[in-house]
N, C-alpha and C. Protein backbone atom coordinates (compact mmCIF):
# COMPACT_ATOMS: atom_id res chain seq x y z
N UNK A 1 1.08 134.82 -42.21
CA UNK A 1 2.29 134.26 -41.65
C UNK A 1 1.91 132.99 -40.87
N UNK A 2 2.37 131.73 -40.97
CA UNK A 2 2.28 130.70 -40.65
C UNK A 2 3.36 130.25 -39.63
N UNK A 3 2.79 130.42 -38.07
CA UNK A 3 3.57 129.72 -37.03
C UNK A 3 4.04 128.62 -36.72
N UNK A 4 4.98 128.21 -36.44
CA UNK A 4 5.30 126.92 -36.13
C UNK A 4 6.18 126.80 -34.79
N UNK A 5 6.06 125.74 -33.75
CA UNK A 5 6.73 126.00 -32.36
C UNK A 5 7.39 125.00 -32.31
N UNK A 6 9.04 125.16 -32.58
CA UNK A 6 10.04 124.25 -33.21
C UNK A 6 11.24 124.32 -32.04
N UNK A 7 12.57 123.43 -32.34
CA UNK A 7 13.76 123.90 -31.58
C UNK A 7 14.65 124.75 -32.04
N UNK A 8 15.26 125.50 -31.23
CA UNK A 8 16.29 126.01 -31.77
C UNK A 8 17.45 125.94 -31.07
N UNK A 9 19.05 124.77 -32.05
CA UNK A 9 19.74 124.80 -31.08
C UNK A 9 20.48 125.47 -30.71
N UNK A 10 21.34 125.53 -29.69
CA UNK A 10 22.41 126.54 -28.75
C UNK A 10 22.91 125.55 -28.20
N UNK A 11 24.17 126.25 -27.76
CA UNK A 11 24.92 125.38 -26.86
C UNK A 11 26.11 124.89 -27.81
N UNK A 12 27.41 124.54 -26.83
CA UNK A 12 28.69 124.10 -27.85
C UNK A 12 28.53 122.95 -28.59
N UNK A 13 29.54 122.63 -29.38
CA UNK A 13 29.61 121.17 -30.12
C UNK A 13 29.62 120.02 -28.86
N UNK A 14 28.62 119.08 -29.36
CA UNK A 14 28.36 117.56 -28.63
C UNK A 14 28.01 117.64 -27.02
N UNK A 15 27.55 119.20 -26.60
CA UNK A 15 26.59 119.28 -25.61
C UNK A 15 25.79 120.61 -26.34
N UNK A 16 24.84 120.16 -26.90
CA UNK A 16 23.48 120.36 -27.54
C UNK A 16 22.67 121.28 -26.02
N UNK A 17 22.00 121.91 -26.20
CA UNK A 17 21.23 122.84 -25.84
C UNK A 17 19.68 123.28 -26.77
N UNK A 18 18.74 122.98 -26.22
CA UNK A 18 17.75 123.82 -27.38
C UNK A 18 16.52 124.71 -26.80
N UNK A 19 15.98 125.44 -27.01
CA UNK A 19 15.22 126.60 -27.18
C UNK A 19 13.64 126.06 -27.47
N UNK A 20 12.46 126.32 -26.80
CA UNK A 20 11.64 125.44 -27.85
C UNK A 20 10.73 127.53 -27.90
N UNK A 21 10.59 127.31 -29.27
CA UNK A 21 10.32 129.06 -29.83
C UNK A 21 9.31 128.80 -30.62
N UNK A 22 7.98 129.56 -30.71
CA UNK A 22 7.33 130.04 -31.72
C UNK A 22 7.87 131.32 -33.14
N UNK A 23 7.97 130.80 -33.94
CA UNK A 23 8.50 131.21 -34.86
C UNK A 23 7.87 131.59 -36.20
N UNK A 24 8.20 132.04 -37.24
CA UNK A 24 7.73 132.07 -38.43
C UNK A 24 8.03 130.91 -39.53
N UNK A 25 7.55 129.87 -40.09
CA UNK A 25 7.72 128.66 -40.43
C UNK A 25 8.76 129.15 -41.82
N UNK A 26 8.80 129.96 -42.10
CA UNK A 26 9.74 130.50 -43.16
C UNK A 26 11.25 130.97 -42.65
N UNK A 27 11.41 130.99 -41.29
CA UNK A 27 12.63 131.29 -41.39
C UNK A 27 13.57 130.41 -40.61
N UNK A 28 14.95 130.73 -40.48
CA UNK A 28 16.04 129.78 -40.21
C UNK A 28 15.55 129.05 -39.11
N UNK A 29 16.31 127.72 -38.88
CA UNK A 29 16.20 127.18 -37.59
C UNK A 29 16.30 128.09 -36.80
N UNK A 30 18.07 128.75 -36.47
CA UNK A 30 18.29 129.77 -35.54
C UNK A 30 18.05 130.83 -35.33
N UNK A 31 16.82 131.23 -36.73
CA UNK A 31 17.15 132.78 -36.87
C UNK A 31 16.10 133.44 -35.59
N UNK A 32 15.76 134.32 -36.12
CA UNK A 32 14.76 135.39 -34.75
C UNK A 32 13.57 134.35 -34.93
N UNK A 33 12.99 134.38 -33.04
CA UNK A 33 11.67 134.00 -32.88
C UNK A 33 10.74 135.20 -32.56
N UNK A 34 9.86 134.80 -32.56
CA UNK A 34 8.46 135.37 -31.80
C UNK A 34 8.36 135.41 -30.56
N UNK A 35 8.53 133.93 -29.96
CA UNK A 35 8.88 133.70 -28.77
C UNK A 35 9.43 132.62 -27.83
N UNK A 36 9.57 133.09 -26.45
CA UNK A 36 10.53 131.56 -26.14
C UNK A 36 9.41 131.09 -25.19
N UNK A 37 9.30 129.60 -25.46
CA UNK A 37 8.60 129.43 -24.69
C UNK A 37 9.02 128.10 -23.68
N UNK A 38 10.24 127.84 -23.84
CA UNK A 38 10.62 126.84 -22.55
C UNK A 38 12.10 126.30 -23.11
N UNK A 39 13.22 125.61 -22.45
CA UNK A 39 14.24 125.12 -22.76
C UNK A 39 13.96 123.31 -22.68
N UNK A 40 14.89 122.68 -23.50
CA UNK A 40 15.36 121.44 -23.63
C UNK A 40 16.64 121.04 -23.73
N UNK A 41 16.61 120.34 -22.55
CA UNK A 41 18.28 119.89 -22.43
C UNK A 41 18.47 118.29 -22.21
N UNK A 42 18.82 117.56 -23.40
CA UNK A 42 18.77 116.74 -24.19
C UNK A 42 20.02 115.40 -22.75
N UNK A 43 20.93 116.14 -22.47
CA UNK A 43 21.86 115.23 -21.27
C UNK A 43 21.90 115.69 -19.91
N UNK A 44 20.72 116.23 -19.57
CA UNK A 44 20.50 116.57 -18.27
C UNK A 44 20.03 115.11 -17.93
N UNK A 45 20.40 114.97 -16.32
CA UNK A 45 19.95 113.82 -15.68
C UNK A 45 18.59 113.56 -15.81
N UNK A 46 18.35 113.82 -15.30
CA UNK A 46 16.49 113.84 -15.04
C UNK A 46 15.42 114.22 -15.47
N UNK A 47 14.67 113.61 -15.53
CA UNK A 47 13.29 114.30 -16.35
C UNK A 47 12.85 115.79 -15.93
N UNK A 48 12.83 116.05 -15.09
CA UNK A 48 12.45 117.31 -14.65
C UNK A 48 13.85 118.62 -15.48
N UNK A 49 14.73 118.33 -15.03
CA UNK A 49 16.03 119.12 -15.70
C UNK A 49 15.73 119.49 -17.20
N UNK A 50 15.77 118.08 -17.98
CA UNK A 50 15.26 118.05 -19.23
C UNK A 50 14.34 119.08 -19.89
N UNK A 51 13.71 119.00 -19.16
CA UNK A 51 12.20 120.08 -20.30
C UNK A 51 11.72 120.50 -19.35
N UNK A 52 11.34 122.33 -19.84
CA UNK A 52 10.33 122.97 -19.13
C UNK A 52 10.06 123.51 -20.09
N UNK A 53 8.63 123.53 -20.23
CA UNK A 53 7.80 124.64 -21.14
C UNK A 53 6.71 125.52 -20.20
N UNK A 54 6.32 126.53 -20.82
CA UNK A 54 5.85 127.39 -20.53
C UNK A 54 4.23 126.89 -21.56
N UNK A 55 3.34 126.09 -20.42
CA UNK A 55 2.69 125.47 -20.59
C UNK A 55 1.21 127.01 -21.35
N UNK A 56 0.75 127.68 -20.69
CA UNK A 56 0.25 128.67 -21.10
C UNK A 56 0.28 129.16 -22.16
N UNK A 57 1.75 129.48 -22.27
CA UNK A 57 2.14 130.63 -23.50
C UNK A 57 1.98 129.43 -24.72
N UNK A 58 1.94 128.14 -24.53
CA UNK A 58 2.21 127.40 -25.47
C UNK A 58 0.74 126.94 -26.09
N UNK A 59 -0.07 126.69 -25.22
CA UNK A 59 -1.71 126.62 -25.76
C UNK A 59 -2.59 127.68 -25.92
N UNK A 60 -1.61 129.21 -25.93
CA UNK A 60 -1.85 130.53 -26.51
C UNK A 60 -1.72 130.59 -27.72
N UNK A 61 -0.75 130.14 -27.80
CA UNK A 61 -0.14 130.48 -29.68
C UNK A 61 -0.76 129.18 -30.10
N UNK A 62 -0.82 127.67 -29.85
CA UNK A 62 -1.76 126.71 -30.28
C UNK A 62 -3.22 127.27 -30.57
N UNK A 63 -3.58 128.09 -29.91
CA UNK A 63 -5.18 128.93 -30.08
C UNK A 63 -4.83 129.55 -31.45
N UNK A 64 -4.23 130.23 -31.61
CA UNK A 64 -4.10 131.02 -32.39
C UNK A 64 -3.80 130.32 -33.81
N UNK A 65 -3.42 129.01 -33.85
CA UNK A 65 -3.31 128.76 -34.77
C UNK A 65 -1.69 127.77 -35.06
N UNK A 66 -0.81 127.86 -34.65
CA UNK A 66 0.92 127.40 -34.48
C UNK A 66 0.66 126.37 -34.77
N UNK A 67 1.38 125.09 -35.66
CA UNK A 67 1.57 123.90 -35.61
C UNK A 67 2.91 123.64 -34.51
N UNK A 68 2.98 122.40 -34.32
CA UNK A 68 3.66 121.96 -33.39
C UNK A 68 5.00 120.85 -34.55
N UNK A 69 5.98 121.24 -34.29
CA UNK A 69 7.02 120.05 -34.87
C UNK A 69 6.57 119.02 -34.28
N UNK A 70 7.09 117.71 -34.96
CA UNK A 70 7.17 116.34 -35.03
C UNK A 70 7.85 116.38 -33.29
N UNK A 71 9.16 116.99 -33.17
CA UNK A 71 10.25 116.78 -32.27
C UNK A 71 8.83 117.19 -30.95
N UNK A 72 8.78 118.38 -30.97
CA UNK A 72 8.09 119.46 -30.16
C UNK A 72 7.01 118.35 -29.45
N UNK A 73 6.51 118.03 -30.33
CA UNK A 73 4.91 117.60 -29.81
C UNK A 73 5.39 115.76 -28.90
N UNK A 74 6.44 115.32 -29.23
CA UNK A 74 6.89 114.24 -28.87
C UNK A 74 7.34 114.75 -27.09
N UNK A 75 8.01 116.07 -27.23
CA UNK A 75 8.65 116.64 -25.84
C UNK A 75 7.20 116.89 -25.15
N UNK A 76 6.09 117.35 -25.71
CA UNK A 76 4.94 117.72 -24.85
C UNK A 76 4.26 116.21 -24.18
N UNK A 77 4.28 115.38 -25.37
CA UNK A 77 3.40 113.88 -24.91
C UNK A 77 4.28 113.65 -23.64
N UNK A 78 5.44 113.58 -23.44
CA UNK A 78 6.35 112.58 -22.32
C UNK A 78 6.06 113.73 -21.06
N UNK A 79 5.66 115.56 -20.80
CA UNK A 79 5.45 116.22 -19.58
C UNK A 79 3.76 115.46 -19.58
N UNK A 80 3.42 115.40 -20.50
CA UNK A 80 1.64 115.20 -19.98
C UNK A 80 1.85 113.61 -19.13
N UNK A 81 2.93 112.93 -19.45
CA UNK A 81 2.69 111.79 -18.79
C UNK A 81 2.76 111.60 -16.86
């Protein structure tokens, strides 16, 4: 089974909400994860509001093997800054 730690969105129409989840690279955007490992909120004011990940759990499952989305790994470069 091949991990991947992607978004998943939530939230109503044209206020977006997303999920950032380790998952199984075979299944739906929305469907069941593995796990959650932080939220993204895309029209929150501030950088801090915006993104929290669960920095640990996330270079756990990177150990193990998880690729990182395109989106994902773009949200990690801008907390390392």
């Amino acid at each position: 089974m091949a991990v991947s730690i992607r978004l998943s969105r939530q939230g109503a129409k044209k206020h977006p909400q997303y999920l950032i989840v380790a998952v199984d690279s075979q299944s739906k955007r929305d469907g069941e994860y593995l796990e959650k490992l932080g939220h993204y909120y895309p029209k929150a004011k501030t950088q801090a509001e915006k993104i929290e990940i669960n920095a640990e759990a996330l270079k756990a499952w990177q150990a193990k093997g998880a690729q990182l989305s395109q989106t994902v790994g773009q949200l990690v470069k801008t907390l390392a800054k």
